[in-house]
Protein backbone atom coordinates (compact mmCIF):
# COMPACT_ATOMS: atom_id res chain seq x y z
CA UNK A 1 92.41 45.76 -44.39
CA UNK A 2 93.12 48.96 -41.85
CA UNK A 3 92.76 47.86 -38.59
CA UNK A 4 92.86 51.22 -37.57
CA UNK A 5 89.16 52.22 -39.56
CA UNK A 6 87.45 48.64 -38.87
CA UNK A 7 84.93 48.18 -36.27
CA UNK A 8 84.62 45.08 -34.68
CA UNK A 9 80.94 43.69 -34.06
CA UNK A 10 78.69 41.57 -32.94
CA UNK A 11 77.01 38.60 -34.86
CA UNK A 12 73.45 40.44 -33.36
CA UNK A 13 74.75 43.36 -35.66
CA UNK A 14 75.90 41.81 -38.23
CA UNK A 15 72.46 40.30 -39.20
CA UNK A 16 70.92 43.36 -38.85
CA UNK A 17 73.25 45.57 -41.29
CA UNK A 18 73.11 42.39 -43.43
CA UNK A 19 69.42 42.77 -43.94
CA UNK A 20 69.89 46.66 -44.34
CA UNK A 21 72.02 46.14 -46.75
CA UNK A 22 70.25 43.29 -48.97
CA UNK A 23 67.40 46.18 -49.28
CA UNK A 24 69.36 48.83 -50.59
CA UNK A 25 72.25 46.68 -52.98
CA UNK A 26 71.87 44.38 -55.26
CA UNK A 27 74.69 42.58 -54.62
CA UNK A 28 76.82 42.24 -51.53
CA UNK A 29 78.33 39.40 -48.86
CA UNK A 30 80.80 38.66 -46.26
CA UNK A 31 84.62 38.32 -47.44
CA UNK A 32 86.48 35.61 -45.16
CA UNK A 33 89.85 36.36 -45.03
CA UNK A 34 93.26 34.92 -42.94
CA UNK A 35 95.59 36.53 -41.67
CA UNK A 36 94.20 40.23 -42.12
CA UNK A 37 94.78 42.39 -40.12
CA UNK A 38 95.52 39.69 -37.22
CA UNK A 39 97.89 37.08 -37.66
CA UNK A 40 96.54 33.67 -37.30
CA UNK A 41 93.24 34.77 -37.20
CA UNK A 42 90.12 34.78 -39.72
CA UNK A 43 88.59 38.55 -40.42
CA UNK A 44 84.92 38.67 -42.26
CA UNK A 45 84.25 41.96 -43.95
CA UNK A 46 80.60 43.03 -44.89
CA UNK A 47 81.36 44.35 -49.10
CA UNK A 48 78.58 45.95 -50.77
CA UNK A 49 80.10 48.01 -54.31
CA UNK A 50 82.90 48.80 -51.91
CA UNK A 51 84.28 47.38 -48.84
CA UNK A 52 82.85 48.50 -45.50
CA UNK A 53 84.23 48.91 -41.94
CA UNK A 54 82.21 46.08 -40.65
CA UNK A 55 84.15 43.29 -39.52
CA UNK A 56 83.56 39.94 -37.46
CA UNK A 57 86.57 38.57 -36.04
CA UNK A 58 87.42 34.42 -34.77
CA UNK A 59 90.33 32.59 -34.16
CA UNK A 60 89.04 29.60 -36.20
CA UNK A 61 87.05 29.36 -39.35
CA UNK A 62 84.17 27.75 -37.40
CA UNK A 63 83.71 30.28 -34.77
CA UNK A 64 84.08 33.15 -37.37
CA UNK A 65 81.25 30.95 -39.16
CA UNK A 66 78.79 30.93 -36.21
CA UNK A 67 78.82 34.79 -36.31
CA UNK A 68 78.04 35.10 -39.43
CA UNK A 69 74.38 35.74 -40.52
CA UNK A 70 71.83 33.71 -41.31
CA UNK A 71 70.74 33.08 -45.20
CA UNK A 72 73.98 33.07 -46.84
CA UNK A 73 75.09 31.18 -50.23
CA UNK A 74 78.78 29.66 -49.47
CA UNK A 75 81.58 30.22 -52.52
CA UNK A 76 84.50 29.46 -52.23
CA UNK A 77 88.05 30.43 -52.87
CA UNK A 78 89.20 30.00 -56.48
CA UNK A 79 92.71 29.75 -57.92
CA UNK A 80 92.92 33.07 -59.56
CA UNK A 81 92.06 34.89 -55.77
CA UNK A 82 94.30 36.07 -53.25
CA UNK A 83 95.79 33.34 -51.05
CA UNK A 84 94.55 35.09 -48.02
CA UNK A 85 91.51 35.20 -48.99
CA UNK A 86 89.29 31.78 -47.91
CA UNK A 87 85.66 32.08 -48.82
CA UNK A 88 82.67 34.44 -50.07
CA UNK A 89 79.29 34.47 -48.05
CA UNK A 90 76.94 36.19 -50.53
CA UNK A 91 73.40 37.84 -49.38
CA UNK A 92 70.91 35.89 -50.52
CA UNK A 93 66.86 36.74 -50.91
CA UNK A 94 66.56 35.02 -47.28
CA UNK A 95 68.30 37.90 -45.58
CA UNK A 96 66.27 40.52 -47.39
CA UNK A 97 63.04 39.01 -46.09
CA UNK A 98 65.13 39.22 -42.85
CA UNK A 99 64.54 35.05 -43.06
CA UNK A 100 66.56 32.66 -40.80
CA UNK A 101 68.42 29.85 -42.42
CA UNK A 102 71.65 28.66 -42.01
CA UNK A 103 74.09 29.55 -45.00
């Protein structure tokens, strides 16, 4: 990740780029990652066919968690990925309806 081309926002934004976003791709979600490009601290990029500049940034897991959007499905890391790389919020048919539930 460049920290120099990522802009930092809000969870208010995220949800609403999530939503744009679940109209236009078929596929797309938040990447959780450590590490990158802070040390120490967890980095959420919003990844459509390509990675964008959108970012949320936390100190902890659980407060990069509460900014995430609503209507997310949860995966995991798996063995073969990265090891800074902790989990995979996907956009779900919730956000597109721009519906509230927690991932």
């Amino acid at each position: 990740m460049n920290a120099v081309s990522d802009q930092v926002i809000t969870a208010e934004l995220a949800q609403s780029l999530s939503a744009d976003v679940a109209r236009v791709h078929g596929l797309a979600g938040w990447v959780v990652v450590r590490d990158q490009p802070v040390p120490g601290a967890f980095t959420a990029r919003l990844v459509t066919d390509e990675p964008t500049p959108y970012v949320l940034q936390a100190q902890t897991l659980d407060a990069l968690r509460a900014q995430l959007p609503t209507g997310l499905a949860h995966s995991g890391s798996q063995p073969a990925d990265p090891p800074d790389l902790v989990e995979i919020w996907f956009l779900t048919s919730r956000v597109r309806a721009g519906q509230g539930a927690s991932g």
